[in-house]
N, C-alpha and C. Protein backbone atom coordinates (compact mmCIF):
# COMPACT_ATOMS: atom_id res chain seq x y z
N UNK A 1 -65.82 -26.14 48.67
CA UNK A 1 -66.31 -26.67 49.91
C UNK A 1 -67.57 -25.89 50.28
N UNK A 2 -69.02 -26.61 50.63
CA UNK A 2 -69.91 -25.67 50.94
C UNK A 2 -70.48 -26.61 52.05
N UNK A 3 -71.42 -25.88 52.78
CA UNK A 3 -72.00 -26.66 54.29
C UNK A 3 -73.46 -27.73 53.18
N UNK A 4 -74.55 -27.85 54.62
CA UNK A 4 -75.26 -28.26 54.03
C UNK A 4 -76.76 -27.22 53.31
N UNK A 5 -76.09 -26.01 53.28
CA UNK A 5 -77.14 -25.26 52.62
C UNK A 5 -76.64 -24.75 51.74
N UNK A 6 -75.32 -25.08 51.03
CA UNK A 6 -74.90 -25.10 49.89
C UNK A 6 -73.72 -23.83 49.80
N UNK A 7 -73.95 -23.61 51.30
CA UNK A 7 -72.95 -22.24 51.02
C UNK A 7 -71.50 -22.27 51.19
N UNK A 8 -70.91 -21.78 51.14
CA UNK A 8 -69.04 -21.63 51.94
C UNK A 8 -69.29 -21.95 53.29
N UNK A 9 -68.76 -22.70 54.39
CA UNK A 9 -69.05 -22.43 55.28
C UNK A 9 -67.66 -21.49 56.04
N UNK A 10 -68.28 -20.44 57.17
CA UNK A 10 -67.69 -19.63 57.69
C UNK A 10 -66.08 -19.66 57.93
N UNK A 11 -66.19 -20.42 58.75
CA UNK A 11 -64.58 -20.60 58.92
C UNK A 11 -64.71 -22.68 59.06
N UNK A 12 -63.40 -23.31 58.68
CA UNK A 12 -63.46 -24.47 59.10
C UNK A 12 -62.20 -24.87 59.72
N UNK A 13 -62.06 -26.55 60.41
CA UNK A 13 -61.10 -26.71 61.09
C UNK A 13 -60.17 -27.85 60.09
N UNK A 14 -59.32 -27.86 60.25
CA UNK A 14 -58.10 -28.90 59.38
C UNK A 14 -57.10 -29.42 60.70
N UNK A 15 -57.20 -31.09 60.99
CA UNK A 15 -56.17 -31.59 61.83
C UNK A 15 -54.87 -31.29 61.37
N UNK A 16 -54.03 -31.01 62.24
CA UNK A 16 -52.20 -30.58 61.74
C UNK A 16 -51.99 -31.47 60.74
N UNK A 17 -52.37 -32.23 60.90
CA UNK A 17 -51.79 -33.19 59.98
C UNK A 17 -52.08 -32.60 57.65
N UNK A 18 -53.56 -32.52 58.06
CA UNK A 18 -54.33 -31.80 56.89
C UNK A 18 -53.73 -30.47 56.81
N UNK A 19 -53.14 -29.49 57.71
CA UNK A 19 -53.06 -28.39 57.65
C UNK A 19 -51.61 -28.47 57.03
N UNK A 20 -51.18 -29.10 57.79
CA UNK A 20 -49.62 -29.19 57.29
C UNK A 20 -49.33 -29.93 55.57
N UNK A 21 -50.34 -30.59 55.41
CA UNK A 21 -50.03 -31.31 54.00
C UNK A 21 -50.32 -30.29 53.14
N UNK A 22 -51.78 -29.50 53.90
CA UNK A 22 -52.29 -28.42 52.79
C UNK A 22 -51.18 -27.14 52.43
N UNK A 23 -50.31 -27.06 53.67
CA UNK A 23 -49.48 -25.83 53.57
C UNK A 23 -48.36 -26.41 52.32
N UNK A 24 -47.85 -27.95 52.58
CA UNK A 24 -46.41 -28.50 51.58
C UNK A 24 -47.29 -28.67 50.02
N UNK A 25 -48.42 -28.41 49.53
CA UNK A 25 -49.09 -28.39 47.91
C UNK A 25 -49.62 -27.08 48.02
N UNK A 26 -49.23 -25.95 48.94
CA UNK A 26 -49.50 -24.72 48.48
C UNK A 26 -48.05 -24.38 47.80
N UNK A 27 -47.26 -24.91 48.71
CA UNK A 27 -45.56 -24.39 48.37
C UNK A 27 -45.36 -25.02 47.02
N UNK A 28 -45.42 -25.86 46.65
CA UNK A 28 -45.04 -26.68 45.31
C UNK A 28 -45.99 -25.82 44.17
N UNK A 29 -47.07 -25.45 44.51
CA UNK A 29 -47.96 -24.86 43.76
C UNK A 29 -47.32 -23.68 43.33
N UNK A 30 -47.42 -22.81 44.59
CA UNK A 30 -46.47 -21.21 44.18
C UNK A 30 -45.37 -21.31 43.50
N UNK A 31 -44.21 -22.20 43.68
CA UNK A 31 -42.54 -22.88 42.82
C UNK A 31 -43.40 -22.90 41.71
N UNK A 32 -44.08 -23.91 41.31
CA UNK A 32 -44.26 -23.90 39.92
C UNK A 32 -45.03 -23.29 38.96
N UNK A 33 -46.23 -22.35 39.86
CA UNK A 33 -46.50 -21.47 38.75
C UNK A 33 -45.53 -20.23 38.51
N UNK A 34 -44.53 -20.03 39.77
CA UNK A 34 -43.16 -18.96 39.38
C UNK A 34 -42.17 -19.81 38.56
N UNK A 35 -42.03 -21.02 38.48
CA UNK A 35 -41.51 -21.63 37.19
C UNK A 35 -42.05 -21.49 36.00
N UNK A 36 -43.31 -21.46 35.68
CA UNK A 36 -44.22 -21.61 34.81
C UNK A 36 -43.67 -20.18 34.45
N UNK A 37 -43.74 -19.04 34.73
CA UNK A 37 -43.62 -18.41 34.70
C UNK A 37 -42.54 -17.30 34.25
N UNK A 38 -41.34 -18.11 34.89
CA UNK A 38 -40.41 -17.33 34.55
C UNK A 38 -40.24 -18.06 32.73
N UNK A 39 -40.49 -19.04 32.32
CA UNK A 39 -40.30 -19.98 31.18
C UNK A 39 -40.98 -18.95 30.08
N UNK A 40 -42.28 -18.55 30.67
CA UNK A 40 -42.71 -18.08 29.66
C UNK A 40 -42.57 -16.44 29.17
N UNK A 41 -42.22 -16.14 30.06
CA UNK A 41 -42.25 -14.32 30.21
C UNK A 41 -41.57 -14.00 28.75
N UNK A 42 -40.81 -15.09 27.98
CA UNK A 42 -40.01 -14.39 26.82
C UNK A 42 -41.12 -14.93 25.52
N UNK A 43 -41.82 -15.49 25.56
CA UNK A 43 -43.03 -15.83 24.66
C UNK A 43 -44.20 -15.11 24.70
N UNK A 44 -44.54 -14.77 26.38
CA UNK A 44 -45.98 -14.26 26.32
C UNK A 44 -45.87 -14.08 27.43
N UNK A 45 -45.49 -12.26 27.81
CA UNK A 45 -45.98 -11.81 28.75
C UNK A 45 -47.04 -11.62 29.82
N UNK A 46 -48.14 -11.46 28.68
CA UNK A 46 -49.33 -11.60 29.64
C UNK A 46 -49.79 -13.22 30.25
N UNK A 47 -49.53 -14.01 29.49
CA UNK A 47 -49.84 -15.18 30.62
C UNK A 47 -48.41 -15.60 31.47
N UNK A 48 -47.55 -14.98 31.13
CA UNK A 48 -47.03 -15.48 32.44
C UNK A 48 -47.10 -14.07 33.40
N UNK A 49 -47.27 -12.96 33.08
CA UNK A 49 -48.04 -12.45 34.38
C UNK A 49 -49.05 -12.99 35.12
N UNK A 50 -49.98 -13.57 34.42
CA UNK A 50 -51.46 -14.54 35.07
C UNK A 50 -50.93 -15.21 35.76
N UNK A 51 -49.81 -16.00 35.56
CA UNK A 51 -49.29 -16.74 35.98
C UNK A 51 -48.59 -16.62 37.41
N UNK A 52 -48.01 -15.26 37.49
CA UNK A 52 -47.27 -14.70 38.31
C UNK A 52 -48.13 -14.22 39.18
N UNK A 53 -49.40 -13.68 38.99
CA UNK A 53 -50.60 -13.71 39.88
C UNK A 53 -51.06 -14.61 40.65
N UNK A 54 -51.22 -15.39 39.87
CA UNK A 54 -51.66 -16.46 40.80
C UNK A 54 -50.56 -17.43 41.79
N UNK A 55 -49.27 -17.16 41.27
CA UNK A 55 -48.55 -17.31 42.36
C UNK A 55 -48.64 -16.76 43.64
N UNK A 56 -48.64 -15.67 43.18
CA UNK A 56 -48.62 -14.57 44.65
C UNK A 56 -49.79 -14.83 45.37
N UNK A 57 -50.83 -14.49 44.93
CA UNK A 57 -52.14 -15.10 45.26
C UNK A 57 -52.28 -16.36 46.13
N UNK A 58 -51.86 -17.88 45.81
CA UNK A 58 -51.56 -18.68 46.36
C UNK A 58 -50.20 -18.74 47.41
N UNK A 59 -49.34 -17.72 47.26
CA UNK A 59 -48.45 -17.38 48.51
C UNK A 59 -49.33 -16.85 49.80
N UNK A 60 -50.20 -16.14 49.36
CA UNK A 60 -50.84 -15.40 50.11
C UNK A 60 -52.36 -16.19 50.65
N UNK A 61 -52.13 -17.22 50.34
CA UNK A 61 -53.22 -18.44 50.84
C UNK A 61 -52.08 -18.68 51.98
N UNK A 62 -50.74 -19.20 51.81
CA UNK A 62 -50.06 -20.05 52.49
C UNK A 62 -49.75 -19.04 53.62
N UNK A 63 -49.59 -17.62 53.56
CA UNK A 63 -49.63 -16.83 54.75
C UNK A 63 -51.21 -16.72 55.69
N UNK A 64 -51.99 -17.33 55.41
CA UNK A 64 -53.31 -17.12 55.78
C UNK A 64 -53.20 -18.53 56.73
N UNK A 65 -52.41 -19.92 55.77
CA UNK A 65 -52.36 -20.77 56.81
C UNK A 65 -51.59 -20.67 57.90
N UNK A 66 -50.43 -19.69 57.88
CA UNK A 66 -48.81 -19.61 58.99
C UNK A 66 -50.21 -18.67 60.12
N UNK A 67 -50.81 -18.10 59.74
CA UNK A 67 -51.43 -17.08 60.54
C UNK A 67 -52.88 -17.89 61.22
N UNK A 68 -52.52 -18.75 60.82
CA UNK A 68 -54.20 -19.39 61.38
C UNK A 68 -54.01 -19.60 62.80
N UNK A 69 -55.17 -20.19 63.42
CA UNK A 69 -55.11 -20.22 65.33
C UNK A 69 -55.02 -22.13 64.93
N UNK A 70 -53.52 -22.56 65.77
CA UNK A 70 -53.59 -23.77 66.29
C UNK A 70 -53.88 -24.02 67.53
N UNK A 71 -55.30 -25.10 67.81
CA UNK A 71 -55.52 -25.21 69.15
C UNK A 71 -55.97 -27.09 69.07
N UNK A 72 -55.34 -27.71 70.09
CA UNK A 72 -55.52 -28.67 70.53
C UNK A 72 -55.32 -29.77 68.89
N UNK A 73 -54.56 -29.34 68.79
CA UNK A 73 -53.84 -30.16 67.33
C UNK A 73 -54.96 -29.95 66.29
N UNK A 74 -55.56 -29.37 65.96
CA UNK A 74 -56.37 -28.53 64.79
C UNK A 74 -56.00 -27.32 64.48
N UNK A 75 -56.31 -26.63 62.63
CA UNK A 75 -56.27 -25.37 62.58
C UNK A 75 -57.43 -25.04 62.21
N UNK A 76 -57.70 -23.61 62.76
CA UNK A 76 -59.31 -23.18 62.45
C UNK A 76 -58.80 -21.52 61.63
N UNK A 77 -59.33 -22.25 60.17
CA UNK A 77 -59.36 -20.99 59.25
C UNK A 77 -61.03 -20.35 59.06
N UNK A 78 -60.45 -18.84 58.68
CA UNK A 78 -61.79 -18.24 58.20
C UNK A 78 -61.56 -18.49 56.79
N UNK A 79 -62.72 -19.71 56.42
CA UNK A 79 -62.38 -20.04 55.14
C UNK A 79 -63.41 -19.03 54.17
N UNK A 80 -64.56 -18.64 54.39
CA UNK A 80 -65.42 -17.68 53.31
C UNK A 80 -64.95 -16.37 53.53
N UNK A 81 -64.38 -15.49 54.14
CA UNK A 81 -63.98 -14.22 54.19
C UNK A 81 -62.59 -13.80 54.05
N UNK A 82 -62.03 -15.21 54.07
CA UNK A 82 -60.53 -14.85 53.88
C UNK A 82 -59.56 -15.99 52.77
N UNK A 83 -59.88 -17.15 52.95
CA UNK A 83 -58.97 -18.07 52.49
C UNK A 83 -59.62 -18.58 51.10
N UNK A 84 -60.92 -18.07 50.50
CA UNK A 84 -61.32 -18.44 49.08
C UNK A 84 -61.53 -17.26 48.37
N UNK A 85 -60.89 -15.57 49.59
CA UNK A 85 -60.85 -14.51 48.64
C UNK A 85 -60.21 -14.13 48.01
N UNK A 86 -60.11 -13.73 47.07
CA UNK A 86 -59.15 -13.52 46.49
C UNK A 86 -57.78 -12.05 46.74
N UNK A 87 -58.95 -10.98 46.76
CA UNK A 87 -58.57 -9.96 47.49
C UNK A 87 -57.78 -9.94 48.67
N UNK A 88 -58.20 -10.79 49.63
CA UNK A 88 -57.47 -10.97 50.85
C UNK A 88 -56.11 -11.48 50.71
N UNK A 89 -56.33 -12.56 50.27
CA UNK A 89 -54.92 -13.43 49.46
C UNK A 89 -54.34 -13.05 48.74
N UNK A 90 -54.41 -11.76 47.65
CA UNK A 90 -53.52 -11.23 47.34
C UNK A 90 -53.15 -9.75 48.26
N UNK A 91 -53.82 -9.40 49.09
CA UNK A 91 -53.21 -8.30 50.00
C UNK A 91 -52.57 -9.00 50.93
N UNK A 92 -52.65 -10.08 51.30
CA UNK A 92 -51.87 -10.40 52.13
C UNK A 92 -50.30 -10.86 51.44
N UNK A 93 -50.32 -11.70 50.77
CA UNK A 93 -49.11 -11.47 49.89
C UNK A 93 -48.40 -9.94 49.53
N UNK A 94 -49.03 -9.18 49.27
CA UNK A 94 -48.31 -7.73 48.81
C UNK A 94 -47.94 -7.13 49.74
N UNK A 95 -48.43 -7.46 51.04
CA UNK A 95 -48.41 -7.02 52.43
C UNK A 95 -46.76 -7.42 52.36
N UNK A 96 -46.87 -8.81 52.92
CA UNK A 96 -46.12 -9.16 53.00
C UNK A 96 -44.56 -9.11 52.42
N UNK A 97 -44.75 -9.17 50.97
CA UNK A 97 -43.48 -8.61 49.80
C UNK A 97 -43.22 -7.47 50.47
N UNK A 98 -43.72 -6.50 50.37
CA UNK A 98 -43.39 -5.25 50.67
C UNK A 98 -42.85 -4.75 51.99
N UNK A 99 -42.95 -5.64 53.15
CA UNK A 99 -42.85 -5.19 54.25
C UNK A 99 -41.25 -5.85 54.55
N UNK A 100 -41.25 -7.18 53.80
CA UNK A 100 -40.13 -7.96 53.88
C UNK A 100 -39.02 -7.26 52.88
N UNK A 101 -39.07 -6.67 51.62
CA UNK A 101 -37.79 -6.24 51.36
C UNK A 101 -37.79 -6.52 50.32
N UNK A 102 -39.22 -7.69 49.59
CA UNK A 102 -38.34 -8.35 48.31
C UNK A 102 -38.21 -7.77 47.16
N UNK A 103 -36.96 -7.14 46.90
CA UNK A 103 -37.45 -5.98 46.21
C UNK A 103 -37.30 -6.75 44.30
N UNK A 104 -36.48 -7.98 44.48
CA UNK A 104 -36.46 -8.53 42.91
C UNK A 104 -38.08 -9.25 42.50
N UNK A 105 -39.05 -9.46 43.35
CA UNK A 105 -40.19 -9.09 43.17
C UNK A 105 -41.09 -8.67 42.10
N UNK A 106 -41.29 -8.82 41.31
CA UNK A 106 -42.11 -7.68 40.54
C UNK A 106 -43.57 -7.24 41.02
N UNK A 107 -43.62 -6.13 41.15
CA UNK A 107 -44.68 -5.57 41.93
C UNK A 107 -45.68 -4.96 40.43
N UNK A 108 -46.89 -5.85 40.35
CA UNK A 108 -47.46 -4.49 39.43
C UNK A 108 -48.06 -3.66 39.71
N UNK A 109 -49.01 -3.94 40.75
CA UNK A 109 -49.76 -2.85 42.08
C UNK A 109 -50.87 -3.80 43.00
N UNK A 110 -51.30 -2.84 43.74
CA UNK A 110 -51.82 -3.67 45.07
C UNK A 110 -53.10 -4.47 44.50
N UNK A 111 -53.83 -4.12 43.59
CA UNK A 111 -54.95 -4.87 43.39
C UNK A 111 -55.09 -6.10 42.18
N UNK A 112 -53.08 -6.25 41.84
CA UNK A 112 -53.41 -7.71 41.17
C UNK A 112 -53.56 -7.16 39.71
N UNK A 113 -53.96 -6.30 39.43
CA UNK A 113 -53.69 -5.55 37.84
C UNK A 113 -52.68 -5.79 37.14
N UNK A 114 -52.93 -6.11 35.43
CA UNK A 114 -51.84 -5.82 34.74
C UNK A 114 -51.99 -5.64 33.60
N UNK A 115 -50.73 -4.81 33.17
CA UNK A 115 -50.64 -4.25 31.91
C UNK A 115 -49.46 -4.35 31.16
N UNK A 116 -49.37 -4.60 30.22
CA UNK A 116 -48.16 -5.38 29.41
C UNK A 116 -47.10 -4.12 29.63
N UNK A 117 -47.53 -2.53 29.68
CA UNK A 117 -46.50 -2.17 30.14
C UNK A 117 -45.76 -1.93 31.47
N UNK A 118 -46.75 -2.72 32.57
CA UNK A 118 -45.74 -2.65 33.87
C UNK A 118 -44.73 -3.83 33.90
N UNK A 119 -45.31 -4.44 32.76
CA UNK A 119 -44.59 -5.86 33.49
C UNK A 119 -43.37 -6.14 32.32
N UNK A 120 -42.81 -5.50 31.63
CA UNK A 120 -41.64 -5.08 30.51
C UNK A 120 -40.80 -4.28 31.54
């Protein structure tokens, strides 16, 4: 998504309706790349860690939408500083794991790294 000078634009707005559809194909998204995932972990570790990344990653989109400001039946995200970063979206996910308990989780560390031996 970019404005008309080609850039990201800052933050944008999504009617509930958009916000809410966007939140039910984040959830199906995260299920199945942690399906994807768990399928493959006995073939090839490292892509289903990728895999497992980008789950979390996209969990951590869908906490960016629970956290957004609803006003007057719109949501207004900061979409260039937060919701197409990557960084953010995965700290907010790890945030989150960690604060909640989940401890069956696999954690490889805060910045999304991996190495075939954390994840054995």
């Amino acid at each position: 998504m970019k404005n008309e000078k080609g850039r990201k634009p800052r933050e944008i707005e999504l009617t509930l309706e958009k916000w809410n559809e966007t939140k039910r194909i984040i959830r199906e998204v995260v299920k199945k790349k942690l399906d994807a995932a768990k399928k493959l972990i006995e073939s090839d570790k490292e892509v289903s860690a990728g895999l497992y990344i980008y789950a979390i990653e996209e969990f951590g989109k869908l906490l960016l939408l629970d956290n957004s400001r609803l006003q007057d039946g719109k949501g207004k995200l900061n979409y260039r500083d937060e919701f197409v970063s990557h960084e953010v979206k995965f700290g907010k996910a790890f945030d989150y794991l960690q604060e909640h308990d989940y401890n069956n989780c696999i954690v490889l560390n805060d910045k999304g790294d991996f190495s075939p031996e954390s994840f054995s």
